[in-house]
N, C-alpha and C. Protein backbone atom coordinates (compact mmCIF):
# COMPACT_ATOMS: atom_id res chain seq x y z
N UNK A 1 158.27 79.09 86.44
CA UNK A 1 157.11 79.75 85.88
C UNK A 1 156.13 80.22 86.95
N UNK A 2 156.67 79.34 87.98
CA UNK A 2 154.93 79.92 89.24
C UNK A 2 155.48 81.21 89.50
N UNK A 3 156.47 81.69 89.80
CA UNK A 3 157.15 82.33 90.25
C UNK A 3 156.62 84.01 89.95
N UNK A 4 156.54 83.95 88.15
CA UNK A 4 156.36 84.27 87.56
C UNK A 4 154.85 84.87 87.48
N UNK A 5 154.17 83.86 87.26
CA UNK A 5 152.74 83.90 87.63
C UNK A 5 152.55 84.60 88.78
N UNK A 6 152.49 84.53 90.12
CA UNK A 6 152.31 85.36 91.36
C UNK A 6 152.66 87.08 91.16
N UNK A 7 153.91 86.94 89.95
CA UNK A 7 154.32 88.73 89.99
C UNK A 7 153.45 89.28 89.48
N UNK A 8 152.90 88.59 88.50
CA UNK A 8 151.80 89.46 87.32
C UNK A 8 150.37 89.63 88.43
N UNK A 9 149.94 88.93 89.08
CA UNK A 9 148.83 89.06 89.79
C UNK A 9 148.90 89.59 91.26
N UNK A 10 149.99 90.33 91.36
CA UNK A 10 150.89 91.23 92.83
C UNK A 10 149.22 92.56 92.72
N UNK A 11 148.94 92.47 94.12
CA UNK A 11 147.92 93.91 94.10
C UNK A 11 146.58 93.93 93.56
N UNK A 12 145.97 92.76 93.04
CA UNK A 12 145.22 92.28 92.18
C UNK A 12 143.63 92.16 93.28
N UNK A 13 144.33 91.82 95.02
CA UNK A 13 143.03 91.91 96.15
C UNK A 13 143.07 93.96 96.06
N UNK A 14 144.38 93.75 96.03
CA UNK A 14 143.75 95.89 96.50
C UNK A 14 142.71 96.54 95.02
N UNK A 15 142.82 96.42 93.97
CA UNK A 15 142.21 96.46 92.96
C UNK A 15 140.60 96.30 93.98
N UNK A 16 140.37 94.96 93.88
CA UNK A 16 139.18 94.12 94.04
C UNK A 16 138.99 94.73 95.18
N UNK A 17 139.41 95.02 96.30
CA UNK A 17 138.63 95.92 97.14
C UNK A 17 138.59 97.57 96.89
N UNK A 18 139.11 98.16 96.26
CA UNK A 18 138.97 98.91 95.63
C UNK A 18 137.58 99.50 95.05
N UNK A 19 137.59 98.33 94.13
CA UNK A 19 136.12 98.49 93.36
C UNK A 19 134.99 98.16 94.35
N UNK A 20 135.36 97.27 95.40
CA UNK A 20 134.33 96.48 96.18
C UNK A 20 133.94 97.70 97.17
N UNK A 21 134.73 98.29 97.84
CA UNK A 21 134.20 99.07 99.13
C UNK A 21 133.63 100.04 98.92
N UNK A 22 133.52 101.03 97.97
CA UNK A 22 132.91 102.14 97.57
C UNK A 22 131.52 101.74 97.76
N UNK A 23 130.79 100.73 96.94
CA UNK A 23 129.62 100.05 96.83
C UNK A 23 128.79 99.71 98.32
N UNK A 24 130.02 98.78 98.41
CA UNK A 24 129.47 98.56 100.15
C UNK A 24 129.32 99.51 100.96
N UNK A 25 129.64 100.87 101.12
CA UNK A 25 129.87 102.00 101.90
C UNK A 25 128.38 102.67 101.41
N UNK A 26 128.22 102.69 100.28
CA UNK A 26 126.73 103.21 99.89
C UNK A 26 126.23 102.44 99.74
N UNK A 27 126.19 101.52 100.10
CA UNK A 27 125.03 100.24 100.62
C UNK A 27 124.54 100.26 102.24
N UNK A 28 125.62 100.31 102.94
CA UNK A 28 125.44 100.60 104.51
C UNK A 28 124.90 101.94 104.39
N UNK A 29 124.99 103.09 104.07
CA UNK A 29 124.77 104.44 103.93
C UNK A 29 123.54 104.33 104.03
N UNK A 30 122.91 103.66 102.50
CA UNK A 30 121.40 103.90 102.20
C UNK A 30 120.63 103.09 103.16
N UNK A 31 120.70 101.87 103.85
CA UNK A 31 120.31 101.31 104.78
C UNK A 31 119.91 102.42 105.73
N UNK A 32 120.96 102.99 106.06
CA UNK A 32 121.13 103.79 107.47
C UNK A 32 120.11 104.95 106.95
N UNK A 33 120.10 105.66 106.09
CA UNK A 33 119.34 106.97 105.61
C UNK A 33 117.88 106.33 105.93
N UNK A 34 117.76 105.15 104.90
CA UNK A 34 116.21 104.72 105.03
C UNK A 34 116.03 104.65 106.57
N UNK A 35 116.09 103.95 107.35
CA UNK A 35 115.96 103.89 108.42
C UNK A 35 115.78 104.98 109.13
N UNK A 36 116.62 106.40 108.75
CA UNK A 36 116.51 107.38 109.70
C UNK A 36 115.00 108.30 108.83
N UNK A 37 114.91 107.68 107.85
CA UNK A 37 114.00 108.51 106.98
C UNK A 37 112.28 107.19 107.59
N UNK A 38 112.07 106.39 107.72
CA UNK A 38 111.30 105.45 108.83
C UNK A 38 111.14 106.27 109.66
N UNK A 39 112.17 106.15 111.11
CA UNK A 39 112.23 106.96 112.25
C UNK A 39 111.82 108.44 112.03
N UNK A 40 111.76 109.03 111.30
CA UNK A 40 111.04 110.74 110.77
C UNK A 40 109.70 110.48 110.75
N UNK A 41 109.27 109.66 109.40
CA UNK A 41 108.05 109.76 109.35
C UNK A 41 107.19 108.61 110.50
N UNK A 42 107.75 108.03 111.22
CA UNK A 42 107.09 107.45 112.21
C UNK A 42 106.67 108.70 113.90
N UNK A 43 107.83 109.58 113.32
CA UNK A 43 107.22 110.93 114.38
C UNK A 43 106.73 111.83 114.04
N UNK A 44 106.30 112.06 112.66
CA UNK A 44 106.20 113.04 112.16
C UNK A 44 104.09 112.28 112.10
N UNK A 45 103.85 110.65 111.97
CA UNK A 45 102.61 110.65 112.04
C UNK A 45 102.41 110.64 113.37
N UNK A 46 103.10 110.73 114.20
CA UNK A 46 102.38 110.13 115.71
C UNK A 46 102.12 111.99 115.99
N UNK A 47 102.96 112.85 115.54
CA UNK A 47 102.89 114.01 115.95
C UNK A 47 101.13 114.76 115.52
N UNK A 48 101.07 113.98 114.65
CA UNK A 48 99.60 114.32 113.71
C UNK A 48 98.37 113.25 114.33
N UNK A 49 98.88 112.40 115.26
CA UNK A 49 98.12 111.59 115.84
C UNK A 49 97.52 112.42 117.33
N UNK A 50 98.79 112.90 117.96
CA UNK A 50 98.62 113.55 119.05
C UNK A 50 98.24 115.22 119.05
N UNK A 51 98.18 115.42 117.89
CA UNK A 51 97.57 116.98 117.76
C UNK A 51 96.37 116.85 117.67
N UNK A 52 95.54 115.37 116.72
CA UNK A 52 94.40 115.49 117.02
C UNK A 52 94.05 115.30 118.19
N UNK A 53 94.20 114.34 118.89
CA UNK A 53 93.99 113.81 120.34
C UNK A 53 93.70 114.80 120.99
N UNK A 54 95.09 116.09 120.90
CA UNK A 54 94.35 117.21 121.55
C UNK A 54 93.47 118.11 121.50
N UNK A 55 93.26 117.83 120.16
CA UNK A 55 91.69 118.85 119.77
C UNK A 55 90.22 118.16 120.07
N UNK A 56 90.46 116.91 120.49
CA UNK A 56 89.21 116.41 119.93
C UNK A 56 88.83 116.25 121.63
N UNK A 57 90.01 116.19 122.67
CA UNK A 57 89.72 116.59 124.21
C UNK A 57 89.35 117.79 124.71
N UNK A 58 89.65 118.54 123.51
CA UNK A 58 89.67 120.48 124.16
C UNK A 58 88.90 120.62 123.42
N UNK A 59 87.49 119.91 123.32
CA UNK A 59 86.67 120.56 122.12
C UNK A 59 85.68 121.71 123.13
N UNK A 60 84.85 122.49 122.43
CA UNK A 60 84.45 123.64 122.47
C UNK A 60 83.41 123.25 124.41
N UNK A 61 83.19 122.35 124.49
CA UNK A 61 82.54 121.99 126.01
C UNK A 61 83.71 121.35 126.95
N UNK A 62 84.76 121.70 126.88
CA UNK A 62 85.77 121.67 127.86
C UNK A 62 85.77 122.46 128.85
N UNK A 63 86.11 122.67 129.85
CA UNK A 63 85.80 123.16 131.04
C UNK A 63 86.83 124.67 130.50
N UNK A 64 86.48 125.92 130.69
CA UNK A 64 87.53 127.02 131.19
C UNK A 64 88.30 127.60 131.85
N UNK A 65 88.23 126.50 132.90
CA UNK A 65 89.56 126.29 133.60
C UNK A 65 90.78 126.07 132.82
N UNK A 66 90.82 124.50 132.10
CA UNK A 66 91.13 124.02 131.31
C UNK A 66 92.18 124.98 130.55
N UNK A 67 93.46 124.97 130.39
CA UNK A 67 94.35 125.13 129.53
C UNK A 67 93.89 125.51 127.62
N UNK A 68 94.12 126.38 127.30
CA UNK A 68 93.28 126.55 125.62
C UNK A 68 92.09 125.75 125.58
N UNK A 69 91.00 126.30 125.99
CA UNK A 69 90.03 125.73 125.40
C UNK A 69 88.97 126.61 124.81
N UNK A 70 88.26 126.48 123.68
CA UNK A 70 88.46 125.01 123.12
C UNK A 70 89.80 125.48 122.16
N UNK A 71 90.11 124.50 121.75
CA UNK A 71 91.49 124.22 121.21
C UNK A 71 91.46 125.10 119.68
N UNK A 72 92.62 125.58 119.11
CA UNK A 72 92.82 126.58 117.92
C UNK A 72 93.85 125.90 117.77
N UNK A 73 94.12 126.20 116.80
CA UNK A 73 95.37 125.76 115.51
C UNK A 73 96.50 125.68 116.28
N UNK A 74 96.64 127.37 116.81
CA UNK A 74 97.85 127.89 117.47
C UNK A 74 98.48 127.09 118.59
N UNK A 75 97.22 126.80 119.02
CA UNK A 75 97.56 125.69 121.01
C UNK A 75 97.86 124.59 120.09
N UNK A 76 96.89 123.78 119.55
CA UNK A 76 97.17 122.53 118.95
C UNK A 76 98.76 122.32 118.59
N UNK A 77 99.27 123.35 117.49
CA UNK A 77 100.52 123.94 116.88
C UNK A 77 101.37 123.70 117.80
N UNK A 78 101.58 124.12 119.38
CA UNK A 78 102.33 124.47 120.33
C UNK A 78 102.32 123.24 121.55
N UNK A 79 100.71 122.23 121.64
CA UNK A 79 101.26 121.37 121.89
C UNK A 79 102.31 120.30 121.21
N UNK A 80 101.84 120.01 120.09
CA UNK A 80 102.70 119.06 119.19
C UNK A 80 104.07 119.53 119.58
N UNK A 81 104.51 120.92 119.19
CA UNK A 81 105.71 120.80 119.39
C UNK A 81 106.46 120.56 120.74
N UNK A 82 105.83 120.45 121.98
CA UNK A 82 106.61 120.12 122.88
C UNK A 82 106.39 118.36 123.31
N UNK A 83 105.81 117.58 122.21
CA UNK A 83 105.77 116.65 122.39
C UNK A 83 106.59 115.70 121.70
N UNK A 84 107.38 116.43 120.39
CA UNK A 84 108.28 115.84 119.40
C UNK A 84 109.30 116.09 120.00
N UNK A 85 109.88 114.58 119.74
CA UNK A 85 111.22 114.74 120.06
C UNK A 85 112.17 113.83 119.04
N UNK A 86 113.48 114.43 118.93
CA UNK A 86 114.24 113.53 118.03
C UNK A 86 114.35 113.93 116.49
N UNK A 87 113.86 115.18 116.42
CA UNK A 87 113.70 116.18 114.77
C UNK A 87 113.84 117.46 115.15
N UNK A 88 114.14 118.26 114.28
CA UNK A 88 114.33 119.84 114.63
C UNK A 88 112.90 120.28 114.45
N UNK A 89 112.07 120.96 115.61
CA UNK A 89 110.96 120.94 115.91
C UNK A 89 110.38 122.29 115.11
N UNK A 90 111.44 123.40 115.00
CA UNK A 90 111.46 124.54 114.41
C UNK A 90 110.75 124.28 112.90
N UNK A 91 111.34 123.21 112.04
CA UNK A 91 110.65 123.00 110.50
C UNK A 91 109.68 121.98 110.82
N UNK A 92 109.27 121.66 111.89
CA UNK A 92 107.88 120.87 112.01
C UNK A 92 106.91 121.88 111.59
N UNK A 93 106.14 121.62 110.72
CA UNK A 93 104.56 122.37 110.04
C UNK A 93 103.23 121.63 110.61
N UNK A 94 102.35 122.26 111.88
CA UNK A 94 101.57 121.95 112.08
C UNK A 94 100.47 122.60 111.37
N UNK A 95 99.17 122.44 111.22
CA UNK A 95 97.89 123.00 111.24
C UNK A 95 96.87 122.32 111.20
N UNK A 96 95.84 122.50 111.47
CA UNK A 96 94.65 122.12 112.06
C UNK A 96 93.15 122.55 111.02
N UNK A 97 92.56 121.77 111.12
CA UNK A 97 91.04 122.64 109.82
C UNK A 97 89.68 121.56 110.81
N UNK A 98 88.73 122.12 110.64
CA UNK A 98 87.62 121.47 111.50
C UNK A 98 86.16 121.80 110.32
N UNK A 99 85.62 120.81 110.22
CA UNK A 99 84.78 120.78 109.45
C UNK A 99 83.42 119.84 109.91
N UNK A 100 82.66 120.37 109.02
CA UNK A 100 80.98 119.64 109.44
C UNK A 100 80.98 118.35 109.35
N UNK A 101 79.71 117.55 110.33
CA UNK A 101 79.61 116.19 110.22
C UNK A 101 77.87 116.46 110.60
N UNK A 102 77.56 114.81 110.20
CA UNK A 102 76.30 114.49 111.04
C UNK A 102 76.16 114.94 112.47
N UNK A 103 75.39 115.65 112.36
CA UNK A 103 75.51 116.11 114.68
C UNK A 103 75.89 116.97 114.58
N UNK A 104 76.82 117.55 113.65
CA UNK A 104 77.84 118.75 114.40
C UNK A 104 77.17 120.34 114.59
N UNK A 105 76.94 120.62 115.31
CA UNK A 105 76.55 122.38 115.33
C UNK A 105 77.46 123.19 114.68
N UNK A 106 76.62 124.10 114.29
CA UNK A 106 77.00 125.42 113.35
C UNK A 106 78.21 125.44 113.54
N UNK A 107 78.88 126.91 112.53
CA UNK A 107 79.92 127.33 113.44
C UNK A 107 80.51 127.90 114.47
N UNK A 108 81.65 128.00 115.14
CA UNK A 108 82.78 127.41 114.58
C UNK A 108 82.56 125.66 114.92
N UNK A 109 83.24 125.31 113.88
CA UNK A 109 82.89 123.25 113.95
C UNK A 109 83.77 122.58 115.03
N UNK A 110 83.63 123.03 116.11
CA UNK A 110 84.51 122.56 117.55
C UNK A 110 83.32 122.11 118.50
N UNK A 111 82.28 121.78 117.95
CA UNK A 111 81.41 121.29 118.89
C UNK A 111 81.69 119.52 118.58
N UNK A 112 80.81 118.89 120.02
CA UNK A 112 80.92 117.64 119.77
C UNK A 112 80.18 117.20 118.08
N UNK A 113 80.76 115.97 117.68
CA UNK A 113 80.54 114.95 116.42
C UNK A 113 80.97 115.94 115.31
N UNK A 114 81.56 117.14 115.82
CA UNK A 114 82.50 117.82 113.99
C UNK A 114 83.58 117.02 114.22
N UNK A 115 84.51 117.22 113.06
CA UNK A 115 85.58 116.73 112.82
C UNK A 115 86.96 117.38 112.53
N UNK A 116 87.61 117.04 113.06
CA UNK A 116 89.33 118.06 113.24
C UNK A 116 90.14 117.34 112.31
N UNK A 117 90.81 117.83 111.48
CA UNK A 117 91.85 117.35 110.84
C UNK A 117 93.25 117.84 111.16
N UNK A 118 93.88 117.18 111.69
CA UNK A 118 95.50 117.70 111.97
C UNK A 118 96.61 117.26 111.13
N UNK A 119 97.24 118.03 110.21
CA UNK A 119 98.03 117.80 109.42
C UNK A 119 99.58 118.08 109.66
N UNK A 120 100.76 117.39 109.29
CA UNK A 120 101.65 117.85 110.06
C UNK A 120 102.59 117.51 108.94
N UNK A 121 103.74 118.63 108.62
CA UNK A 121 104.47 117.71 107.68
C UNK A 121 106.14 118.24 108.17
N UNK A 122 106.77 118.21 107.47
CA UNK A 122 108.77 118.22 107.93
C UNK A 122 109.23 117.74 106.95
N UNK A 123 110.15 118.51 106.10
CA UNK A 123 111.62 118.46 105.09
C UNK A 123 112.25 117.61 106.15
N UNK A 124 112.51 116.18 105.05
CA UNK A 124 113.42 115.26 105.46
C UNK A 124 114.45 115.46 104.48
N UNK A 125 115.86 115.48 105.60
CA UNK A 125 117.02 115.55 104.39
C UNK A 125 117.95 114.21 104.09
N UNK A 126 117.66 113.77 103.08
CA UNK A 126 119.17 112.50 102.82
C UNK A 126 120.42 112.58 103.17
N UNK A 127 120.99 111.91 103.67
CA UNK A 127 122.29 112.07 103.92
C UNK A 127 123.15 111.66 102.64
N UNK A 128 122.76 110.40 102.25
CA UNK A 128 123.66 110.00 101.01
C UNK A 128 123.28 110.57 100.04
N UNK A 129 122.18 111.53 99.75
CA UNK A 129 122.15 112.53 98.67
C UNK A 129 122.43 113.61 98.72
N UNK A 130 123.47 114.22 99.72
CA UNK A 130 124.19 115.35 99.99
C UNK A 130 122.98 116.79 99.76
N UNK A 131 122.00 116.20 100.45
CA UNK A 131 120.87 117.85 100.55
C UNK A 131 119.70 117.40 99.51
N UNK A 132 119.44 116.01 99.30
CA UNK A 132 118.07 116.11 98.60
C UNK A 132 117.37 116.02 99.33
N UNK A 133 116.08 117.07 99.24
CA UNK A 133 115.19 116.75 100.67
C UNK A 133 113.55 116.39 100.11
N UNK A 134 112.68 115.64 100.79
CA UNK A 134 111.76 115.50 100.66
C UNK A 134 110.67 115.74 101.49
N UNK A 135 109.40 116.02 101.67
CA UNK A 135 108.34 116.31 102.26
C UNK A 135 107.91 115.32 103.07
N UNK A 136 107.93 114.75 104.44
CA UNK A 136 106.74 113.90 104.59
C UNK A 136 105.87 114.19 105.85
N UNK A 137 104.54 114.06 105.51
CA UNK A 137 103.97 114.80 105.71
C UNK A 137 102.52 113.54 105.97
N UNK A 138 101.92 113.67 106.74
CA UNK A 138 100.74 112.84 107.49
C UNK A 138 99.51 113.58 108.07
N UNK A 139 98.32 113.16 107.88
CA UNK A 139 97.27 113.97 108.50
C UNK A 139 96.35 113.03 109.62
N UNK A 140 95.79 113.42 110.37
CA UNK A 140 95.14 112.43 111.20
C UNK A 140 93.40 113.31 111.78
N UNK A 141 92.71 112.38 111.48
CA UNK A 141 90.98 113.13 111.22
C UNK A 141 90.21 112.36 112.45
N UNK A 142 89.90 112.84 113.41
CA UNK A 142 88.73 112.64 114.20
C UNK A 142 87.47 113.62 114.68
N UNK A 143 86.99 112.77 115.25
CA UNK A 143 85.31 113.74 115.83
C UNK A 143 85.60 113.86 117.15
N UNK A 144 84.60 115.05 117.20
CA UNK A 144 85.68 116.12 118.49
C UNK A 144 84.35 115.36 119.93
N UNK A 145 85.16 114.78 120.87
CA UNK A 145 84.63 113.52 121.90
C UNK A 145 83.41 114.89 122.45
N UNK A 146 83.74 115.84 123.20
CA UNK A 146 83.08 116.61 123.67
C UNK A 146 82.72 118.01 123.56
């Protein structure tokens, strides 16, 4: 009878991995996506960190020697992108808006104590969702040092 028993249950692990590995494969997958979708938006805020940085150094009393000064969208725009690395820099969306504060002189609001907002965003694409893409997108606000 054992004999017997063993034939009926012949193939019974290939089944069971069968059903098992598909799962596990989009389990490692989504791990890996999240992670690369982390690593995006962890450059995608530092990129919005360092665009302000540069506006708020190139503000309107920067020397004219000085490289773009004072700083516009466009320079801001053009540093960021040579500072990202590790994303296709081409669908990086920079822009820049500057607005009134306590202190700040008239316009344009690039004098010291206005405030710069640098916004930056990038279509992230899933891998395990074969082309679903999402927005992420970060802004970063300071007062312009000089």
């Amino acid at each position: 009878m054992a004999v017997r028993r063993h034939e009926r249950e012949r193939g019974q692990a290939l089944v069971e991995f069968a059903l098992a590995i598909p799962i596990t494969l989009l389990a490692v997958l989504a791990v890996f996506d999240f992670g690369r979708a982390l690593y995006t938006y962890d450059l995608v805020s530092s990129a919005a960190r360092i665009g302000s940085r540069y506006a708020i150094v190139h503000g309107s009393a920067c020397t004219l020697a000085a490289p773009a000064c004072p700083a516009t969208s466009s320079s801001i725009q053009a540093f960021v992108l040579t500072k990202v690395n590790g994303i296709d820099p081409t669908l990086l969306n920079v822009s820049a808006s500057w607005k009134t504060a306590p202190g700040c002189p008239g316009t344009p609001f690039q004098g010291p104590q206005c405030v710069v907002t640098v916004q930056v965003s990038y279509p992230y694409s899933f891998l395990a969702t074969f082309g679903w893409t999402i927005d992420l997108t970060s802004s970063s606000q300071m007062p312009i040092s000089q």
